[in-house]
C-alpha atoms as a PDB file:
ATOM      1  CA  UNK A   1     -27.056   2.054 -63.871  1.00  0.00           C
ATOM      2  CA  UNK A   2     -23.362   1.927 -63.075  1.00  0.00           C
ATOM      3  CA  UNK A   3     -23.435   5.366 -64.594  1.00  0.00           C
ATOM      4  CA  UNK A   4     -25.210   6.822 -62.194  1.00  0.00           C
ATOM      5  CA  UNK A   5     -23.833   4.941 -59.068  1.00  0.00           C
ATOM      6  CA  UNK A   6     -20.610   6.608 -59.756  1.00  0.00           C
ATOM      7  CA  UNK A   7     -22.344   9.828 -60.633  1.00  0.00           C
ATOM      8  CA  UNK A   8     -23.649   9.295 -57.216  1.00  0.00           C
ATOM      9  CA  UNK A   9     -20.467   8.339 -55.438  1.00  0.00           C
ATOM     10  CA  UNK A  10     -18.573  11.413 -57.387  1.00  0.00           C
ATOM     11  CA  UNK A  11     -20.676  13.824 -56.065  1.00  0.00           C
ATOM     12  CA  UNK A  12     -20.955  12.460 -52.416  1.00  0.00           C
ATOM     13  CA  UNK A  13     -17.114  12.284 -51.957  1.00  0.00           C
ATOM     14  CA  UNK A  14     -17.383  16.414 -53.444  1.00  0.00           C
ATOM     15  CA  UNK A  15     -19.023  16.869 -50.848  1.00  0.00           C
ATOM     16  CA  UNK A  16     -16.812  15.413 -48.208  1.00  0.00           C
ATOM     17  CA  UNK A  17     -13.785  16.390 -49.492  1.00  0.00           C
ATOM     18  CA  UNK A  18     -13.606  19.958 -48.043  1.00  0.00           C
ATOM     19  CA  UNK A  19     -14.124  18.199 -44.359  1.00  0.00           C
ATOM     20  CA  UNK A  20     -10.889  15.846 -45.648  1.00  0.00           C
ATOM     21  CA  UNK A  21      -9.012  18.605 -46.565  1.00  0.00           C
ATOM     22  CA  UNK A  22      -9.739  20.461 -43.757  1.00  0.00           C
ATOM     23  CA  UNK A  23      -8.324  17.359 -41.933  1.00  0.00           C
ATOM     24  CA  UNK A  24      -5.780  16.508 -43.657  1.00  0.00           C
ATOM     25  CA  UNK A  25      -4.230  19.970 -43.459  1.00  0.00           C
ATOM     26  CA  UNK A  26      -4.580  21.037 -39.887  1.00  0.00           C
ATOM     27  CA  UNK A  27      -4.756  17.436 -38.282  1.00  0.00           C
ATOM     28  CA  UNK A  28      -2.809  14.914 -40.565  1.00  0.00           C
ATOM     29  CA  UNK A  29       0.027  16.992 -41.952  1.00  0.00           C
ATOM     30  CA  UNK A  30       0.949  18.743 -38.517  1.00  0.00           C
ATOM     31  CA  UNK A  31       1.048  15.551 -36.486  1.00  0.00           C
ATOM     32  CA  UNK A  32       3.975  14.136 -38.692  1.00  0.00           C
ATOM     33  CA  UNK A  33       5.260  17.210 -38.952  1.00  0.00           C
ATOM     34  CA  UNK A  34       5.996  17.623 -35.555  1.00  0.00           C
ATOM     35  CA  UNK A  35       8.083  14.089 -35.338  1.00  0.00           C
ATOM     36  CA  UNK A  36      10.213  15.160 -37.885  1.00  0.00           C
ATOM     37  CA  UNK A  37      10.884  18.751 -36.450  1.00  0.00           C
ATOM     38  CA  UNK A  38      11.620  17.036 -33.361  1.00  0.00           C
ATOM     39  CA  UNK A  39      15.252  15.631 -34.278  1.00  0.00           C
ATOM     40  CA  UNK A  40      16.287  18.836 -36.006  1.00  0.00           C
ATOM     41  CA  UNK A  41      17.322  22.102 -34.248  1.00  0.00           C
ATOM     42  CA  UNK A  42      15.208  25.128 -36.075  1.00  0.00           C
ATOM     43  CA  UNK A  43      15.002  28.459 -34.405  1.00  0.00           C
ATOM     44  CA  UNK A  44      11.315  28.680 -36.756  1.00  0.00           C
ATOM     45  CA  UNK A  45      12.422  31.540 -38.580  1.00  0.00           C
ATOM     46  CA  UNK A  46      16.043  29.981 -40.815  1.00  0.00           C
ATOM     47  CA  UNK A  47      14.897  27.909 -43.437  1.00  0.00           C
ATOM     48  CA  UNK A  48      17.848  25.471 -42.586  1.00  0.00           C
ATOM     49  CA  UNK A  49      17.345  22.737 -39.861  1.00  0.00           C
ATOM     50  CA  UNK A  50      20.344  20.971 -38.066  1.00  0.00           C
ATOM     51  CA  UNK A  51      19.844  17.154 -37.685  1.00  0.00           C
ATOM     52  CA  UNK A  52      20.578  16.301 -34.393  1.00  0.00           C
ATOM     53  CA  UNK A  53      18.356  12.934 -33.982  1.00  0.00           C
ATOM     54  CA  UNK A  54      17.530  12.384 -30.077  1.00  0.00           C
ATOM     55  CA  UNK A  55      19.285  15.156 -28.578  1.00  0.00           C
ATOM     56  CA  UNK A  56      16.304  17.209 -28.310  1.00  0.00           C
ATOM     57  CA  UNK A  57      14.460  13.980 -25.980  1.00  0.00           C
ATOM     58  CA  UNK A  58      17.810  13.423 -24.407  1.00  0.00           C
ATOM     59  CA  UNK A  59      17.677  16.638 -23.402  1.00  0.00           C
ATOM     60  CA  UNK A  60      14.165  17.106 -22.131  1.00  0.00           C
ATOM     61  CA  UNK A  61      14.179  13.775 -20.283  1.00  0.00           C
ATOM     62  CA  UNK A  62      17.826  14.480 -18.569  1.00  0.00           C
ATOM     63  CA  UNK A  63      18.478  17.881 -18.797  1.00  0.00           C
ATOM     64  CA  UNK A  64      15.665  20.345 -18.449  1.00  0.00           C
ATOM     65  CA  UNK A  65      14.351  20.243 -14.898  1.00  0.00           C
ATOM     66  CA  UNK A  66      11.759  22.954 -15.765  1.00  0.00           C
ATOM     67  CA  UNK A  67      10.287  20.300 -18.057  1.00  0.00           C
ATOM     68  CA  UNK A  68       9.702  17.820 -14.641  1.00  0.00           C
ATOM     69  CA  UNK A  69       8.633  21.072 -12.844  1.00  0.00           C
ATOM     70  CA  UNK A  70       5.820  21.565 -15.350  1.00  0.00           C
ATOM     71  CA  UNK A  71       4.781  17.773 -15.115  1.00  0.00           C
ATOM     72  CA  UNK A  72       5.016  17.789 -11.424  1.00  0.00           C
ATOM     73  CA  UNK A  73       2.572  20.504 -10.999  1.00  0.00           C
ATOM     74  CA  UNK A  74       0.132  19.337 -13.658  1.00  0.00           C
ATOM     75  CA  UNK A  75       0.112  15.939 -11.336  1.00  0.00           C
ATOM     76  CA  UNK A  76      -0.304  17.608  -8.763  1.00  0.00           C
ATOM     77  CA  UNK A  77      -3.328  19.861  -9.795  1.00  0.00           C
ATOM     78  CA  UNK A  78      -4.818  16.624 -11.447  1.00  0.00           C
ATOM     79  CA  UNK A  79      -4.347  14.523  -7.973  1.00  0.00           C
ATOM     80  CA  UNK A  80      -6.356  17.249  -6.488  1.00  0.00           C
ATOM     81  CA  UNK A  81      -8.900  17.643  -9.468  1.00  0.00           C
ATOM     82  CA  UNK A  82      -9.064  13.506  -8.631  1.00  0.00           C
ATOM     83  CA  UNK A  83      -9.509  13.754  -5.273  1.00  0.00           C
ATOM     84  CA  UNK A  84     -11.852  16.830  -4.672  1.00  0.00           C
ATOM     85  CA  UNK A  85     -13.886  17.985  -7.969  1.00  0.00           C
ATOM     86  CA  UNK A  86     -14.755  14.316  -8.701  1.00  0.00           C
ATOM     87  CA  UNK A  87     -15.941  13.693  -5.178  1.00  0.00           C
ATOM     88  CA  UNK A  88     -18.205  17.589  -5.196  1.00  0.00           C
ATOM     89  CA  UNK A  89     -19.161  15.816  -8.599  1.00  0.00           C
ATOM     90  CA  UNK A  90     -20.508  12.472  -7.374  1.00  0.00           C
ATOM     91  CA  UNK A  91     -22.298  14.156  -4.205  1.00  0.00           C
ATOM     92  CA  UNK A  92     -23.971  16.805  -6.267  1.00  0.00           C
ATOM     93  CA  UNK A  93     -25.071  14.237  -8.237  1.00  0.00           C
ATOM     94  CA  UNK A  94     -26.256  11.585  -5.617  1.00  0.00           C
ATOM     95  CA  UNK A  95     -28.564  14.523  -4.071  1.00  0.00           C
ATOM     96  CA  UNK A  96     -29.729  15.113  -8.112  1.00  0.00           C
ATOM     97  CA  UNK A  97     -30.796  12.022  -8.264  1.00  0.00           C
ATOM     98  CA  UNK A  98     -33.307  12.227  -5.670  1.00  0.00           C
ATOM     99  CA  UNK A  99     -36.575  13.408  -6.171  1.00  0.00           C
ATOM    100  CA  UNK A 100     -36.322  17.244  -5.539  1.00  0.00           C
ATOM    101  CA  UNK A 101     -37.575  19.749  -6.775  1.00  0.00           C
ATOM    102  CA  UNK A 102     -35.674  21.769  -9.411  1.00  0.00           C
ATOM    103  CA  UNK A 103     -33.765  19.202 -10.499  1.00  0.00           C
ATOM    104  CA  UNK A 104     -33.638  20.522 -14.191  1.00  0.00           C
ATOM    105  CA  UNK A 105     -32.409  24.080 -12.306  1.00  0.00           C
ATOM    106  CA  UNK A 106     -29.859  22.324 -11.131  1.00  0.00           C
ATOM    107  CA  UNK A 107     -28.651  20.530 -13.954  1.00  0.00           C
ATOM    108  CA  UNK A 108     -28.608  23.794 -15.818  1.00  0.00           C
ATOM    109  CA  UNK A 109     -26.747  25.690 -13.187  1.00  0.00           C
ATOM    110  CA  UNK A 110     -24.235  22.794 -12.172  1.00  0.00           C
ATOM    111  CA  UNK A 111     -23.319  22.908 -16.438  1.00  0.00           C
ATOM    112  CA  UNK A 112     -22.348  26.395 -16.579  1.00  0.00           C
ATOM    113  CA  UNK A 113     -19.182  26.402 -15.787  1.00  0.00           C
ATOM    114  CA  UNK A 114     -17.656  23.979 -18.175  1.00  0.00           C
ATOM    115  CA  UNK A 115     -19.288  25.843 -20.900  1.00  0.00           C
ATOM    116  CA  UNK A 116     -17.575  28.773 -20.089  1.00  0.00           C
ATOM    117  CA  UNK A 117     -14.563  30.145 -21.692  1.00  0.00           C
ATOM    118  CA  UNK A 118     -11.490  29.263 -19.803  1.00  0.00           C
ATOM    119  CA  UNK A 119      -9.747  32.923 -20.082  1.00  0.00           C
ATOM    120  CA  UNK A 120     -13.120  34.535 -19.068  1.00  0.00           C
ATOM    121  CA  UNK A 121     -13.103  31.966 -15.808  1.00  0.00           C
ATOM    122  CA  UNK A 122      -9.561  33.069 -15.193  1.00  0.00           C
ATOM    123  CA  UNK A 123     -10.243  36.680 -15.368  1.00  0.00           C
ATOM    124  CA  UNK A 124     -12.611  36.778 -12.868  1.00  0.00           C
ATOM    125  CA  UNK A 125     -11.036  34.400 -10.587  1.00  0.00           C
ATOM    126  CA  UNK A 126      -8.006  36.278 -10.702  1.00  0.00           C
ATOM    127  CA  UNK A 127      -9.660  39.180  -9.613  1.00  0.00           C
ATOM    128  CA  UNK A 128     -11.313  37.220  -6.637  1.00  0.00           C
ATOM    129  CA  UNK A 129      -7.672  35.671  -5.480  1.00  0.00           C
ATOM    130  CA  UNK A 130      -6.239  39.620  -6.434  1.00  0.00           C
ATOM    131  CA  UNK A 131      -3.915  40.148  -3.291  1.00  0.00           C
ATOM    132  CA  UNK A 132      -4.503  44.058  -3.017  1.00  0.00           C
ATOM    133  CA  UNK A 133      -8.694  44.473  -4.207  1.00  0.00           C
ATOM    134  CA  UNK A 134      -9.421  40.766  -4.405  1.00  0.00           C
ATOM    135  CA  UNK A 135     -13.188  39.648  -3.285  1.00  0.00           C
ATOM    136  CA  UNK A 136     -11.709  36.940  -1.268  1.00  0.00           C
ATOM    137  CA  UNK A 137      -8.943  39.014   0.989  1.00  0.00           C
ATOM    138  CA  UNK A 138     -12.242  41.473   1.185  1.00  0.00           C
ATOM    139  CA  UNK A 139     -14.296  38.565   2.835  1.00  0.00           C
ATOM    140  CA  UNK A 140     -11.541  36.968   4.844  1.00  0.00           C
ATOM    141  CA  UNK A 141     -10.992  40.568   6.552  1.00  0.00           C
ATOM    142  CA  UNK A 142     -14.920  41.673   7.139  1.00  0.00           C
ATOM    143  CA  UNK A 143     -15.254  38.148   9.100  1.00  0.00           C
ATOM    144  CA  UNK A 144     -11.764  39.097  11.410  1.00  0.00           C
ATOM    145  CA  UNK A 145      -9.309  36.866   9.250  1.00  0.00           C
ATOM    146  CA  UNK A 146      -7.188  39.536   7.407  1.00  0.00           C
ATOM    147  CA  UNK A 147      -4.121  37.694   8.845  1.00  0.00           C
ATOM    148  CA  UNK A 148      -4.681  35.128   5.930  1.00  0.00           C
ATOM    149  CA  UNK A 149      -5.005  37.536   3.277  1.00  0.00           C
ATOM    150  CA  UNK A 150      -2.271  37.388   0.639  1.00  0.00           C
ATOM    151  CA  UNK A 151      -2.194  37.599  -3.411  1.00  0.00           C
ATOM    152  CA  UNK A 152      -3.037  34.116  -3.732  1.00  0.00           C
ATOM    153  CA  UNK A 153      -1.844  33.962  -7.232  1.00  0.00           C
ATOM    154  CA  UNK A 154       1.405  35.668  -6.566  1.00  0.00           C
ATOM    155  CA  UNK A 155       2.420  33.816  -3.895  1.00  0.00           C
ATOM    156  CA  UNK A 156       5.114  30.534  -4.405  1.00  0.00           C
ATOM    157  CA  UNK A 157       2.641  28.945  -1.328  1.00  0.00           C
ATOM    158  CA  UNK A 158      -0.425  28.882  -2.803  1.00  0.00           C
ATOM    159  CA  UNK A 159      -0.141  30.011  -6.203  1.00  0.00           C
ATOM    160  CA  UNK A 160      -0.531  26.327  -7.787  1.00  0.00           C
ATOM    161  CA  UNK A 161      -3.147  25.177  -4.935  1.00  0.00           C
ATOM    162  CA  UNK A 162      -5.346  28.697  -6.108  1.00  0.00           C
ATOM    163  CA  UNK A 163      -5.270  27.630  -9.941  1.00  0.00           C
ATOM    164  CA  UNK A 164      -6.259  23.989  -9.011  1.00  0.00           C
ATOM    165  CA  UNK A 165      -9.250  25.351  -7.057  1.00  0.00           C
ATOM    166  CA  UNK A 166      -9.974  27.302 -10.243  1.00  0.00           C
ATOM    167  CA  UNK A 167      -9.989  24.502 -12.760  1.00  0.00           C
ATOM    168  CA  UNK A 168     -11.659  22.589 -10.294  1.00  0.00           C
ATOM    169  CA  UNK A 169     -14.427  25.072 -10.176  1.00  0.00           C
ATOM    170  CA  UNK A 170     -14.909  24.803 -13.623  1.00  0.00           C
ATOM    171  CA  UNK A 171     -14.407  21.518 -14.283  1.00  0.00           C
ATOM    172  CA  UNK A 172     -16.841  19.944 -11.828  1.00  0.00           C
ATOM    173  CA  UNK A 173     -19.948  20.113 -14.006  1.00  0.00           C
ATOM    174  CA  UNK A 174     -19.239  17.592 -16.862  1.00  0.00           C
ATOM    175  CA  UNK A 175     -17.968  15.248 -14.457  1.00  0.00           C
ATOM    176  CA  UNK A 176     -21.760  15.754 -12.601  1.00  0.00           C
ATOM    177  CA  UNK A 177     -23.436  15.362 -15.940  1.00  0.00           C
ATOM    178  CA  UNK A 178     -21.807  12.002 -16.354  1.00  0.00           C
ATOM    179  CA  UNK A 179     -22.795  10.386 -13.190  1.00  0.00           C
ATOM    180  CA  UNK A 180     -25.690  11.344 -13.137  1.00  0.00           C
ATOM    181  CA  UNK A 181     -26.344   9.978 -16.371  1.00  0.00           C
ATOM    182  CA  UNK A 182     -24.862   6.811 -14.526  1.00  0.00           C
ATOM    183  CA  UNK A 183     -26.897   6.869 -11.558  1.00  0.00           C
ATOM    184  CA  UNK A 184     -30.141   7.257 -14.023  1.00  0.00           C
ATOM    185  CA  UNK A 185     -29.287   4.343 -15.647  1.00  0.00           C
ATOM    186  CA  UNK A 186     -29.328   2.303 -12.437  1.00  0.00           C
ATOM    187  CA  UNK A 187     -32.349   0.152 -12.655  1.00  0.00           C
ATOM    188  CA  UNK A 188     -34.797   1.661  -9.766  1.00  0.00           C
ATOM    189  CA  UNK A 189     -36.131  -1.910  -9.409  1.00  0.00           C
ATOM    190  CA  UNK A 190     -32.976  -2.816  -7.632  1.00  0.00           C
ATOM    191  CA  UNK A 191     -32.326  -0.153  -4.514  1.00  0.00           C
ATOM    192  CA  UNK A 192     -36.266  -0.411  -4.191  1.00  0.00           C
ATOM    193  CA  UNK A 193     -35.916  -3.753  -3.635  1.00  0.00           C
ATOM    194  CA  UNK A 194     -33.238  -3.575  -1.551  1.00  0.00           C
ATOM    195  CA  UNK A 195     -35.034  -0.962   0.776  1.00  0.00           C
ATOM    196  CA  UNK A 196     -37.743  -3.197   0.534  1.00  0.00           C
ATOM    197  CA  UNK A 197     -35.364  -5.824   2.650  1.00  0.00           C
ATOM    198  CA  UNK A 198     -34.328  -3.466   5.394  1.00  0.00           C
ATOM    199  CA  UNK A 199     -31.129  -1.993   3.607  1.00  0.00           C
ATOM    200  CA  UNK A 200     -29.891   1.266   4.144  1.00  0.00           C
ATOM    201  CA  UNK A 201     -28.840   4.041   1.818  1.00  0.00           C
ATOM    202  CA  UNK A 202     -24.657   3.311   2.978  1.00  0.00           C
ATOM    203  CA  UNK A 203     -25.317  -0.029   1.901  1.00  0.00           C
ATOM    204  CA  UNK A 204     -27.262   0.660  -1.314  1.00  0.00           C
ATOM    205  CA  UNK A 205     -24.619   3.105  -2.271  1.00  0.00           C
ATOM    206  CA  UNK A 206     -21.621   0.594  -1.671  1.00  0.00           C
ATOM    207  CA  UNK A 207     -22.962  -2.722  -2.590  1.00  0.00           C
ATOM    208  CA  UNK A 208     -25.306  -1.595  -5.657  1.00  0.00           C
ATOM    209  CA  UNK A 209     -24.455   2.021  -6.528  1.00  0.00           C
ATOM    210  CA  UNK A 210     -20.432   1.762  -6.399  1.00  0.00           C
ATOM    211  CA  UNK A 211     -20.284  -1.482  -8.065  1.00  0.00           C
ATOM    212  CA  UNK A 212     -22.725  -0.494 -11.113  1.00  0.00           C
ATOM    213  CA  UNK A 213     -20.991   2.938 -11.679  1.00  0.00           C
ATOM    214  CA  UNK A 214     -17.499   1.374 -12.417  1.00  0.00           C
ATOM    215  CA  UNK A 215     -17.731   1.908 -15.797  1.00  0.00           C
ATOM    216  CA  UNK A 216     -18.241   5.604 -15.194  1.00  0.00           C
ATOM    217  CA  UNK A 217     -16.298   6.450 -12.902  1.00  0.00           C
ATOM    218  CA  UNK A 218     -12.907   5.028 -14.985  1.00  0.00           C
ATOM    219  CA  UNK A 219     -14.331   7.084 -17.489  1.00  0.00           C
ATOM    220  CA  UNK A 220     -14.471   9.799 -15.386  1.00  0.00           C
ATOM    221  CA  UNK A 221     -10.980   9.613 -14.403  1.00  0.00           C
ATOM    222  CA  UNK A 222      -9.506   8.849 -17.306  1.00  0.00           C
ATOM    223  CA  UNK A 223     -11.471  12.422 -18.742  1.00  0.00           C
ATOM    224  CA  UNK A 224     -10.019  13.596 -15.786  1.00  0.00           C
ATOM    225  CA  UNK A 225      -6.388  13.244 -16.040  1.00  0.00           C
ATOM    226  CA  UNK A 226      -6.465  14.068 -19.641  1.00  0.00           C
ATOM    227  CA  UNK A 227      -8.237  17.100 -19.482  1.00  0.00           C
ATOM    228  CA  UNK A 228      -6.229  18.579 -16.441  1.00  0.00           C
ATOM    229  CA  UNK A 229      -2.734  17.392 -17.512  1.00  0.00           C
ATOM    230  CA  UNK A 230      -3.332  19.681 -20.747  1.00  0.00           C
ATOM    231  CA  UNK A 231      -4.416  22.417 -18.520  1.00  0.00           C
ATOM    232  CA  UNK A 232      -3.478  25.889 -20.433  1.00  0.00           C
ATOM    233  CA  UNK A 233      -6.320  28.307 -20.847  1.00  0.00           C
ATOM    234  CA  UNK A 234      -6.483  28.831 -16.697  1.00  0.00           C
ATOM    235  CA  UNK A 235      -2.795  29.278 -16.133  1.00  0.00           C
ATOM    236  CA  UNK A 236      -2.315  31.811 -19.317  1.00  0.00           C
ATOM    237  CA  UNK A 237      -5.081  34.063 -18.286  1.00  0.00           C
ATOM    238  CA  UNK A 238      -3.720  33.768 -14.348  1.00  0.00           C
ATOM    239  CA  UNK A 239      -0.058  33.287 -13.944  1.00  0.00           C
ATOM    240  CA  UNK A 240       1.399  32.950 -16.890  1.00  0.00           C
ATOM    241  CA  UNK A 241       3.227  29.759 -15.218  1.00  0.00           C
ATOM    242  CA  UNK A 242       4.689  31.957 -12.283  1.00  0.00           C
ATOM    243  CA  UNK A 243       5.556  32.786  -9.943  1.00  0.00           C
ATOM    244  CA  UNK A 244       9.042  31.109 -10.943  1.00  0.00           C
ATOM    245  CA  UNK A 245       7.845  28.116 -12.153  1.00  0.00           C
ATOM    246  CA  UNK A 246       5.644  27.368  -9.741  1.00  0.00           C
ATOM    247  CA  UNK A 247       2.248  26.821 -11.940  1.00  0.00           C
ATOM    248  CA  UNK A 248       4.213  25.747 -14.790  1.00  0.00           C
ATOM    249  CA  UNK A 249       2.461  23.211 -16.654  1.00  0.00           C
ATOM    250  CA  UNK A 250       3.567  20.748 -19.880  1.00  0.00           C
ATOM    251  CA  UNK A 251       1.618  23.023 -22.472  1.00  0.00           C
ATOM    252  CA  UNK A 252       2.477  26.266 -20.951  1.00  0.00           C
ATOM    253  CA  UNK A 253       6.564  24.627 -20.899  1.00  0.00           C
ATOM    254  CA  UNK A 254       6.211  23.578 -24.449  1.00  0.00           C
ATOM    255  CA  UNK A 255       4.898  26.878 -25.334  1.00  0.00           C
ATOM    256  CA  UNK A 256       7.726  28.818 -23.873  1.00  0.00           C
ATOM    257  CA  UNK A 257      10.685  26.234 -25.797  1.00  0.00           C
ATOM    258  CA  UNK A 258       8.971  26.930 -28.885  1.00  0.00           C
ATOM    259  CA  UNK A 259       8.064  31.063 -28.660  1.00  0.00           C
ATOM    260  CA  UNK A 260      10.775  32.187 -25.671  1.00  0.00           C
ATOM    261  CA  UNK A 261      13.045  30.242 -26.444  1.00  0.00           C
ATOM    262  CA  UNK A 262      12.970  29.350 -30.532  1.00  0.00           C
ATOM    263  CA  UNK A 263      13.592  25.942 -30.395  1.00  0.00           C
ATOM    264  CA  UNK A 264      10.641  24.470 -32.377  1.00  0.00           C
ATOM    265  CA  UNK A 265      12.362  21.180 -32.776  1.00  0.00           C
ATOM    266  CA  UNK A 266      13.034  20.840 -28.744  1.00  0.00           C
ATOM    267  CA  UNK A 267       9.585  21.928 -28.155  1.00  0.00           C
ATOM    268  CA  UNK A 268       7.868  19.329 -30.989  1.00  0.00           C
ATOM    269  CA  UNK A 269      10.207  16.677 -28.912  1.00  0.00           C
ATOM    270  CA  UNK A 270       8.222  17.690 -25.452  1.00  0.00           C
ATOM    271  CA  UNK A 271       5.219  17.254 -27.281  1.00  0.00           C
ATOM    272  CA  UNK A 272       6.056  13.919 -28.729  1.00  0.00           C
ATOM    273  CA  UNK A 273       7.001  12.947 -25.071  1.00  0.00           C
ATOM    274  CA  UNK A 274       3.833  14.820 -23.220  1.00  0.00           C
ATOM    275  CA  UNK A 275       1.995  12.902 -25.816  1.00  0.00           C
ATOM    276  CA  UNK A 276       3.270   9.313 -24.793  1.00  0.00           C
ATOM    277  CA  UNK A 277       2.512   9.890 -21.103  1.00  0.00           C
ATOM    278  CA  UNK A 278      -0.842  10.091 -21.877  1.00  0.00           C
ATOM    279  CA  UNK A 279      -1.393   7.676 -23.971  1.00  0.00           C
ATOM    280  CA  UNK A 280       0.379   5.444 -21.330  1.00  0.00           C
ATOM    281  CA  UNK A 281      -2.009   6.354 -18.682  1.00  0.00           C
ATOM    282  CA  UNK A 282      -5.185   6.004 -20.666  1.00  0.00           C
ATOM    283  CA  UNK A 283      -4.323   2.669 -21.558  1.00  0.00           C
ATOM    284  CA  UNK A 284      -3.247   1.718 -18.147  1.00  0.00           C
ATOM    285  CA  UNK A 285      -6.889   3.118 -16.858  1.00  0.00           C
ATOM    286  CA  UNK A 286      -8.486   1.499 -20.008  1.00  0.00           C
ATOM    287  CA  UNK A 287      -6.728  -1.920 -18.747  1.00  0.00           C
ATOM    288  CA  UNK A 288      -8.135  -1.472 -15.336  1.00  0.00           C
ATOM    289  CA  UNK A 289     -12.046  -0.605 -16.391  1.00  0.00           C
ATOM    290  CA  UNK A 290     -11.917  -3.348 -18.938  1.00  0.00           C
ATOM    291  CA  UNK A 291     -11.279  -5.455 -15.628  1.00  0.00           C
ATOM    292  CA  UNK A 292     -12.751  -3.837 -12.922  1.00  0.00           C
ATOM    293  CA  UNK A 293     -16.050  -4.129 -15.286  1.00  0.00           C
ATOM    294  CA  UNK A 294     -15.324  -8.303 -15.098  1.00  0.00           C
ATOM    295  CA  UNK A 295     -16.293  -8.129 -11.610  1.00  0.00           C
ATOM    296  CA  UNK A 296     -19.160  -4.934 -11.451  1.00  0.00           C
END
């Protein structure tokens, strides 16, 4: 009997071990590689690394502006992603919720974009903000506004507001999916009742809706801010991180310390450091569902 329990258990872990290698290799071994390249200096191509301890994060946290720059405009595309694609989220799917018809249309079509490719999004969009044959200068002149018409992308104006519209536009439909999964889950029981005593749909939404959806819409947020600050795909296939530095984000910086630049142990250090930030804001946000959801 013990014979063939360990028969058993030998050939289940066979079968799992290709997954742990798999793991171990790309996942494991990389992550601590990159805190020890990140107190040497290593061009990536010498096999001999100079110690130099916490120079590297010295030196991104006090004297690499560009490295700010990039986090600036990642906040700054996430504040809008916050503000704006979570709020088109949460009305599209309030109206969802309703009984309409085509609501499983709508569900399908409201999905696509985040299923997308990023680089494919980008390519098209950058031929709709394309300052010379763009679809959008096209439209804006045909309805007597060619005054505004510019290469969106190009210019230091509205080059980072044009790629936050982008990932906004793709981004919107997992954040839909969510709450409406939320709003589902709402027992009906409770707004019919409270129609039932003369409420209206404001004060359904704010005193039952809002306080119920809590839960989900930390969750959303903290999805939010994680996903956008690591925003790379978009900006690659549409500025590059230009003009100047203008759409520069963290991954696109750390990219350019590491292949520009050859200085894999600075650029492991910005990741170690991008990678804190994070983790610091998740577990602020965690810290303030776990007690917002005391009171919901």
């Amino acid at each position: 009997m013990n014979w063939n329990r360990a028969k058993d258990l030998a050939t289940t872990y066979l079968f799992v071990l290709p997954a742990v290698l798999l793991f171990v290799v790309f996942s494991i071994f990389p992550f601590f590689k990159v805190f020890q390249l990140s107190v040497f200096d290593w061009d990536g191509i010498e096999s001999q690394m100079h110690f130099v301890g916490l120079n590297n994060f010295r030196d991104a946290i006090f004297r690499d502006p560009s490295w700010w720059i990039s986090m600036r405009n990642a906040s700054v595309i996430t504040l809008l992603t916050l503000l704006f694609q979570n709020t088109l989220a949460l009305i599209l799917a309030l109206i969802v919720d309703r009984e309409i018809k085509g609501k499983s249309f709508y569900r399908v079509v409201f999905y696509l974009p985040p299923v997308l490719s990023g680089i494919v999004v980008g390519l098209v969009w950058n031929w709709i903000f394309d300052g010379s044959h763009g679809l959008l200068n096209y439209a804006l002149t045909e309805i007597g506004l060619g005054g505004w018409t510019r290469a969106w992308l190009a210019d230091p104006k509205t080059a980072l507001l044009s790629v936050a519209v982008i990932h906004m536009w793709k981004g919107f439909g997992w954040g839909f999916v969510i709450l409406l999964a939320g709003l589902q889950a709402i027992p009906r029981e409770l707004t019919e009742a409270a129609r039932v005593d003369g409420a209206g749909e404001w004060r359904i939404f704010s005193r039952i809706t809002v306080p119920l959806m809590l839960p989900v819409f930390f969750l959303v947020s903290v999805l939010t801010i994680l996903g956008t600050m690591q925003i790379f795909d978009i900006i690659i296939s549409t500025t590059n991180g230009g003009p100047g530095y203008h759409t520069e984000v963290p991954i696109t910086r750390i990219l350019v310390a590491m292949v520009g630049s050859s200085r894999f142990g600075y650029a492991c250090s910005l990741g170690i450091l991008f990678g804190l930030i994070l983790l610091a804001v998740s577990f602020v946000q965690m810290r303030l569902s776990k007690w917002s959801s005391r009171y919901s």
